[in-house]
C-alpha atoms as a PDB file:
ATOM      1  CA  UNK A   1      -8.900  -5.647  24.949  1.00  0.00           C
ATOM      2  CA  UNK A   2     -11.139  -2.945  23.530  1.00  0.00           C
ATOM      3  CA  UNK A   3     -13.496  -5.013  21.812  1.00  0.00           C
ATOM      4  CA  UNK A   4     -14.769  -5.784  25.272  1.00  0.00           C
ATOM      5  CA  UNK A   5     -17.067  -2.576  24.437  1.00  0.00           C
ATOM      6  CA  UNK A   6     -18.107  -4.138  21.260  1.00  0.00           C
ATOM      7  CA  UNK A   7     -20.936  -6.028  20.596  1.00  0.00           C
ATOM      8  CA  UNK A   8     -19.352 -10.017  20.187  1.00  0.00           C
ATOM      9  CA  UNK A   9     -20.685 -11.758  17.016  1.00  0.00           C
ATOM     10  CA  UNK A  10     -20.990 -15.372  18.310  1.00  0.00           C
ATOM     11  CA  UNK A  11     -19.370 -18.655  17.129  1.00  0.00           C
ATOM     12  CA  UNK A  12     -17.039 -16.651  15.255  1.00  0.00           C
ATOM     13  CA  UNK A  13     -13.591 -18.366  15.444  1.00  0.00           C
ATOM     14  CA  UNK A  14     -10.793 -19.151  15.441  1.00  0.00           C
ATOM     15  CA  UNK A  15     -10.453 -15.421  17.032  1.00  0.00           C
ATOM     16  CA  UNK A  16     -13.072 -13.024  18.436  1.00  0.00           C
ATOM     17  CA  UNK A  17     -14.470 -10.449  16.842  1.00  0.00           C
ATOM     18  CA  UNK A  18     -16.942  -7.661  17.745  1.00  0.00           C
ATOM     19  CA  UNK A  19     -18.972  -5.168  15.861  1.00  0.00           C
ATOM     20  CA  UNK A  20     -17.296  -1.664  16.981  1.00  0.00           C
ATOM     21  CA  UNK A  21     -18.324   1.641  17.297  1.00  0.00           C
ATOM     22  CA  UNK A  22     -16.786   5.185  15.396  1.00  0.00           C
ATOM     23  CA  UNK A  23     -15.157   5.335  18.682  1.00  0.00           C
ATOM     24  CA  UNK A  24     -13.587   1.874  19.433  1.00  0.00           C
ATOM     25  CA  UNK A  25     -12.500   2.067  15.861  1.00  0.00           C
ATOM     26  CA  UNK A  26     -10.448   5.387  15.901  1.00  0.00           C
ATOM     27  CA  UNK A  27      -9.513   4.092  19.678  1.00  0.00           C
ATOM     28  CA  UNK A  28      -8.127   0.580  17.433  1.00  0.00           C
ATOM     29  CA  UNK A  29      -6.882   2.688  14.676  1.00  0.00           C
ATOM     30  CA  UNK A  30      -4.627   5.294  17.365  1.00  0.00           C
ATOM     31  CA  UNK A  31      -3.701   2.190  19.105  1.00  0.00           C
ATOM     32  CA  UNK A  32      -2.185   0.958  16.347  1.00  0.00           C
ATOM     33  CA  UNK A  33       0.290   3.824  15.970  1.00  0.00           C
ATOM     34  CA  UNK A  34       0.965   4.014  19.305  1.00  0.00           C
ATOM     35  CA  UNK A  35       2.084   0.376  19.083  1.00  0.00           C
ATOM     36  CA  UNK A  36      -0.237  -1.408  21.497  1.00  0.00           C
ATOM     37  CA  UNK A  37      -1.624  -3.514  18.463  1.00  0.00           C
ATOM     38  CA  UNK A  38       0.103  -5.590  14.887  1.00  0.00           C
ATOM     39  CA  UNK A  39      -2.360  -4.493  12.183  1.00  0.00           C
ATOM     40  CA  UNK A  40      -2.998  -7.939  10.741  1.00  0.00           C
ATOM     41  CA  UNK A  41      -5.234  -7.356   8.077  1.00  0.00           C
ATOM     42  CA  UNK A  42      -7.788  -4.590   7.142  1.00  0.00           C
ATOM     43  CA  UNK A  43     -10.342  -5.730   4.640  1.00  0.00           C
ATOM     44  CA  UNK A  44     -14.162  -4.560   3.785  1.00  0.00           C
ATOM     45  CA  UNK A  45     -17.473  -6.263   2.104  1.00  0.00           C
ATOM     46  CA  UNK A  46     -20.382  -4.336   1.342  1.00  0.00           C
ATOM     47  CA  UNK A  47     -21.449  -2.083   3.401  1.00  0.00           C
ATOM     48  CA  UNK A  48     -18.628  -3.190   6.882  1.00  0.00           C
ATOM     49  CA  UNK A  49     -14.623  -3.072   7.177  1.00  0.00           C
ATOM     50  CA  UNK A  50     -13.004  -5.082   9.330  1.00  0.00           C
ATOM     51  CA  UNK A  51      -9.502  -4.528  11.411  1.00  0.00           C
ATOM     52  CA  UNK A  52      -7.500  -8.072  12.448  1.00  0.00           C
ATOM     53  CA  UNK A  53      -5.193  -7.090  15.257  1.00  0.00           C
ATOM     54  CA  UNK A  54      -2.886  -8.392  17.763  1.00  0.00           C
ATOM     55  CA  UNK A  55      -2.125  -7.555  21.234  1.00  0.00           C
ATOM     56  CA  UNK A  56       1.084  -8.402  22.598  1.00  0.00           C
ATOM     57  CA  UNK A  57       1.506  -9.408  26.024  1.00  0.00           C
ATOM     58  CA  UNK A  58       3.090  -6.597  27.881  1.00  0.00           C
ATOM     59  CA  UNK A  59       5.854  -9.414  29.738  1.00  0.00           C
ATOM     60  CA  UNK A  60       6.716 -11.514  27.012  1.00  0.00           C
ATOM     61  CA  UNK A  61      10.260 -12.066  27.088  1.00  0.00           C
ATOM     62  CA  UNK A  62      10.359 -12.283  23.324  1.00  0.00           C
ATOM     63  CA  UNK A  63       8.439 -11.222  20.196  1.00  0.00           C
ATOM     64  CA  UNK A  64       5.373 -13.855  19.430  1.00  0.00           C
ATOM     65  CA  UNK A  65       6.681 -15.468  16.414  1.00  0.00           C
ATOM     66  CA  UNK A  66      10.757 -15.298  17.139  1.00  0.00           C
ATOM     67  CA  UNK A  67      12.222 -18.508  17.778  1.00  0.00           C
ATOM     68  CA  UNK A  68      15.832 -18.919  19.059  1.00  0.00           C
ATOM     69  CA  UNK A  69      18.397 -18.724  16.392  1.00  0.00           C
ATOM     70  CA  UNK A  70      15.641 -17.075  13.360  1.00  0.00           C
ATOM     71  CA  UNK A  71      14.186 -14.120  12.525  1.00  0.00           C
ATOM     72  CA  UNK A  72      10.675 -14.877  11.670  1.00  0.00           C
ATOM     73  CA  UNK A  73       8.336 -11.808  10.996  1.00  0.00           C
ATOM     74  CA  UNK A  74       5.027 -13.953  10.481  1.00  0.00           C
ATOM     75  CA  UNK A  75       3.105 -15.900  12.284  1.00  0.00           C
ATOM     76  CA  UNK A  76       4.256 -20.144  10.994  1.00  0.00           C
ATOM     77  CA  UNK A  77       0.590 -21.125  11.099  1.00  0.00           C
ATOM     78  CA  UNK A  78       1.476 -24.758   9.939  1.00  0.00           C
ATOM     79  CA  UNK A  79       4.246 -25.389  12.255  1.00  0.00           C
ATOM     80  CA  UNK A  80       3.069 -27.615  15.274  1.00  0.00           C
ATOM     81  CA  UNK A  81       1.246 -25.127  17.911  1.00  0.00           C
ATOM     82  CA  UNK A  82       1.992 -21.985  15.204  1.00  0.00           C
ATOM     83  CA  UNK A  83      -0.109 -18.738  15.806  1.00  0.00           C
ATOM     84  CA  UNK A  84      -2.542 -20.919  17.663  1.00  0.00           C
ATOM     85  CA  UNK A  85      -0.274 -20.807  21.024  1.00  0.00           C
ATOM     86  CA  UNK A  86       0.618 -17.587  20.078  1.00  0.00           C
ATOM     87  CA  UNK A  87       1.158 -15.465  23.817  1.00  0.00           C
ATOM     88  CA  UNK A  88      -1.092 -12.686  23.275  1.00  0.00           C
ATOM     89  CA  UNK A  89      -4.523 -12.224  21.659  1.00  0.00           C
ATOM     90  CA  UNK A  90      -5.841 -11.845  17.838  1.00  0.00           C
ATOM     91  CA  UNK A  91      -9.248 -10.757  17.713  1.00  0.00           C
ATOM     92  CA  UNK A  92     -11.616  -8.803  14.570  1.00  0.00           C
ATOM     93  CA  UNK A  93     -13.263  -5.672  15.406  1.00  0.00           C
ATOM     94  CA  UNK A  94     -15.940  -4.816  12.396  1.00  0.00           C
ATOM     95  CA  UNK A  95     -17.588  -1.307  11.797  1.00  0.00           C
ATOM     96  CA  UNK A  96     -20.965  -0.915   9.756  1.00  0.00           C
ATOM     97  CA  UNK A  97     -20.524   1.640   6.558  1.00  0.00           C
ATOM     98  CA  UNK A  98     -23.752   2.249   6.348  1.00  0.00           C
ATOM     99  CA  UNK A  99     -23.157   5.463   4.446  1.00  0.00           C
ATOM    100  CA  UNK A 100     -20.230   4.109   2.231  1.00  0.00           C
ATOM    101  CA  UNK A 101     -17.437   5.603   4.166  1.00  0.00           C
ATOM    102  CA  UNK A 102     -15.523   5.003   7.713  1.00  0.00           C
ATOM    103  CA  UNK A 103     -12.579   6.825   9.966  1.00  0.00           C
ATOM    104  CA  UNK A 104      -9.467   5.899   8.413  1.00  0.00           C
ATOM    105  CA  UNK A 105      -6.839   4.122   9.746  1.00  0.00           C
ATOM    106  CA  UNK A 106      -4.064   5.187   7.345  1.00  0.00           C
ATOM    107  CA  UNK A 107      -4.285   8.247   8.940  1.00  0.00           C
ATOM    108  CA  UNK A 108      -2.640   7.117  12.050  1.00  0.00           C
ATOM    109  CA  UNK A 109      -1.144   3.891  11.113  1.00  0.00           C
ATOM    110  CA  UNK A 110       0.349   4.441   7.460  1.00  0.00           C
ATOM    111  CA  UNK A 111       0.784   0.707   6.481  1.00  0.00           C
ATOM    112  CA  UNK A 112      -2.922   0.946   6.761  1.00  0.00           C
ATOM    113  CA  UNK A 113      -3.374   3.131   3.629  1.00  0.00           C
ATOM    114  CA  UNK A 114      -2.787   0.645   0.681  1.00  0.00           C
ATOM    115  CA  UNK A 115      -5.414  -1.361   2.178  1.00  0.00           C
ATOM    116  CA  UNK A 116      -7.452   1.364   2.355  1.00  0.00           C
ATOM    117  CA  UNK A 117      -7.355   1.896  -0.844  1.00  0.00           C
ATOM    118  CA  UNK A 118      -7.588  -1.078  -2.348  1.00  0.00           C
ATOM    119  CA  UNK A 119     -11.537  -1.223  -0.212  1.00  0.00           C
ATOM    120  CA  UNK A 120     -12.073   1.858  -2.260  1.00  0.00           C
ATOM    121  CA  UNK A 121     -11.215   0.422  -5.478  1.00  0.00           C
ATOM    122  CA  UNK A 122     -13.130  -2.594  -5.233  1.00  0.00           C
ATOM    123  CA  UNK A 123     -16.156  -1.899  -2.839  1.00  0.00           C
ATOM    124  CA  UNK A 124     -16.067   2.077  -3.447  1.00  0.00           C
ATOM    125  CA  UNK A 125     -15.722   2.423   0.740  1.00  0.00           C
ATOM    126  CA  UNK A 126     -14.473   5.758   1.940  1.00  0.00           C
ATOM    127  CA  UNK A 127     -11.598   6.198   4.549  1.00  0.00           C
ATOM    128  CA  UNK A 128     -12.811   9.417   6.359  1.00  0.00           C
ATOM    129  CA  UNK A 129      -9.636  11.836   6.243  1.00  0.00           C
ATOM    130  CA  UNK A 130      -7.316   9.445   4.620  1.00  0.00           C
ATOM    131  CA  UNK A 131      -4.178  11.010   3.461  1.00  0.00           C
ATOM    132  CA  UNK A 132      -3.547   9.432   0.182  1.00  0.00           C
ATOM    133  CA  UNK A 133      -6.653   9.031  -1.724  1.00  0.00           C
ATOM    134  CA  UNK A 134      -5.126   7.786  -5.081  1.00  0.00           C
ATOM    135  CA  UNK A 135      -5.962   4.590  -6.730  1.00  0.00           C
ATOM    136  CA  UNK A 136      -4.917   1.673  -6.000  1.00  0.00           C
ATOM    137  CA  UNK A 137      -5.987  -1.165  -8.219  1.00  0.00           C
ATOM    138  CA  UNK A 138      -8.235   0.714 -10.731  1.00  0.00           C
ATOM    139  CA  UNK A 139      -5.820   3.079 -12.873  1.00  0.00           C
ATOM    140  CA  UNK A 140      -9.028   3.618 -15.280  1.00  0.00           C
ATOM    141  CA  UNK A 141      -9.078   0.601 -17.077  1.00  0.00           C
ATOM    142  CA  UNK A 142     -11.957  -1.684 -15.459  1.00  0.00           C
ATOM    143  CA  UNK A 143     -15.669  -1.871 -16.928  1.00  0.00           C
ATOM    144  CA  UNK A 144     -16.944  -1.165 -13.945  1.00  0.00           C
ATOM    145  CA  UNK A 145     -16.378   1.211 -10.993  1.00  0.00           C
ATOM    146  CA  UNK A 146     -15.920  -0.916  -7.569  1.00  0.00           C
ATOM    147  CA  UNK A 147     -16.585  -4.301  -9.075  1.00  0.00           C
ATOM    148  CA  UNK A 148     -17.156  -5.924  -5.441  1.00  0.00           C
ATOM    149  CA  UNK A 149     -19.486  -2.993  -4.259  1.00  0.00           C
ATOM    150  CA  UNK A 150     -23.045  -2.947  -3.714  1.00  0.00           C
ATOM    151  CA  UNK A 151     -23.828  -1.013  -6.973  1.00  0.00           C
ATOM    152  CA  UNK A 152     -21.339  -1.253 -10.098  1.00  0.00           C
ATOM    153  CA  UNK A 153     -21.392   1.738 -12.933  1.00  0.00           C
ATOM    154  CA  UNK A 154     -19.563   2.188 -16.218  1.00  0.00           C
ATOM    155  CA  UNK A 155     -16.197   3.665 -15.343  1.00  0.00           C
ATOM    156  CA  UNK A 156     -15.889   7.299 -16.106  1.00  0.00           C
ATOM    157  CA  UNK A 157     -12.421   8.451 -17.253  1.00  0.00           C
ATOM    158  CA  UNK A 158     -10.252   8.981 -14.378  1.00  0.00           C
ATOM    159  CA  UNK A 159      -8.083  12.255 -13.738  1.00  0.00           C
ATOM    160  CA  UNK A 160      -4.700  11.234 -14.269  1.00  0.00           C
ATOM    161  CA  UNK A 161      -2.748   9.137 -11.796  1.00  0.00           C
ATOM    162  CA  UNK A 162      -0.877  11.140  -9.574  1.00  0.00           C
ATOM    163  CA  UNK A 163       2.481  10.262  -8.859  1.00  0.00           C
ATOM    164  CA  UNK A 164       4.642  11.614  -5.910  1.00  0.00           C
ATOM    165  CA  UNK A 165       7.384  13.869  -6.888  1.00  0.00           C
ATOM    166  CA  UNK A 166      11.011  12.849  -6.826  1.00  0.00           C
ATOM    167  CA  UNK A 167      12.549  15.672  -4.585  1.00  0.00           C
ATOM    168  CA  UNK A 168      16.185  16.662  -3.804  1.00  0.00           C
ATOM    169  CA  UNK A 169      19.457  17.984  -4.564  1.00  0.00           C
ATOM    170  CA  UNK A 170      21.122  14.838  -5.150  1.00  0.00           C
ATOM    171  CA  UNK A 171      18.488  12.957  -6.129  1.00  0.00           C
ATOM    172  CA  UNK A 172      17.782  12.104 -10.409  1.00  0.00           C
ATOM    173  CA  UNK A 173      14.642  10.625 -12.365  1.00  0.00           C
ATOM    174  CA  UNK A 174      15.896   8.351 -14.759  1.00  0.00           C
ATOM    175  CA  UNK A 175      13.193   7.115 -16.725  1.00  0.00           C
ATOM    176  CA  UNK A 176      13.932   3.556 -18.055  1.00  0.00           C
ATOM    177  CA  UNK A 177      10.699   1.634 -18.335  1.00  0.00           C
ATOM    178  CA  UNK A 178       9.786  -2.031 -17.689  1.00  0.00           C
ATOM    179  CA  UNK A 179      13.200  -3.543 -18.811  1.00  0.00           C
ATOM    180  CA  UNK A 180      15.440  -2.780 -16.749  1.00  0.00           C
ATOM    181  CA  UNK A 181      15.784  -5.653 -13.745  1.00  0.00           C
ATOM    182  CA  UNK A 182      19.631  -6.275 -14.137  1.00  0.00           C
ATOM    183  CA  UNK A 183      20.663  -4.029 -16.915  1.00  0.00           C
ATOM    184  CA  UNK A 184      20.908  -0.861 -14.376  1.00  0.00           C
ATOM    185  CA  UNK A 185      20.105  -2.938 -11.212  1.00  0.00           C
ATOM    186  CA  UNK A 186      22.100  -5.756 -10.491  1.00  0.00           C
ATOM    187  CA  UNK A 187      20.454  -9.132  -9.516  1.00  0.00           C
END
């Protein structure tokens, strides 16, 4: 794994994790869209982010949380042996924001990017070349500007929220508003 090159926080369980360098993170973060990780969780405090991942074993005859006969797609962590006796490895890799901002992750691995921006909203952390940079939580209407952040402000007026554009030749915008689960859409 290549947290190996990370310095190991100790007594940290139940998986390892490491405080990573710029490097090992983009490393992580590439890894991740190259498929030789599961991005578990990403998630920031203060002034660090952290990066849950999984590693596959290379030989496993079957995906880590598929049973015979189901279709499971996470990890039963209250089933007897669960994501405890998992085949491959979980571990944490952490990297310091010292200056408020870090390499993002989005940028290779887009399920990443909500996550990233959600750290923005609420601890005002910076993904470094992040390709959506929208809000995600705060649309304007909090007291405060990253409420979980080291310093909090008044919120300034936001620009307006920019939506992506509906594109196509067959493609219409109907605009129908919150009422509309099973009048247009069945179920």
């Amino acid at each position: 794994m290549v947290l190996n090159a990370g310095q190991t926080v100790a007594e940290h369980h139940p998986w390892p994790r490491a405080v990573v360098t710029t490097e090992i993170w983009k490393t992580l973060s590439e890894g991740l869209a190259g498929g030789a990780w599961t991005l578990l969780g990403l998630w920031g405090e203060v002034s660090m982010v952290h990066l849950a991942v999984y590693e596959s074993p290379i030989n496993s005859p079957q995906p880590p949380f598929e049973k015979e006969g189901s279709h499971l797609s996470t990890p039963p962590p209250f089933e007897k042996g669960g994501w405890r006796e998992a085949p491959g490895e979980f571990c944490i890799a952490s990297l310091p924001c010292l200056d408020g901002r870090f390499p993002s992750v989005g940028r290779f691995h887009p399920p990443a990017q909500r996550l990233e921006r959600t750290m923005t909203d609420l601890f005002g952390l910076q993904p470094m070349d992040a390709p959506d940079l929208r809000p995600w939580l705060d649309h304007g209407r909090w007291t405060v500007r990253h409420p979980l952040g080291a310093a909090t402000a008044p919120t300034p007026p936001l620009p307006p929220y920019r939506f992506l554009p509906v594109e196509g030749e067959s493609l219409h915008q109907i605009p129908v508003g919150p009422v509309h689960a099973g009048i247009i859409e069945p179920g």
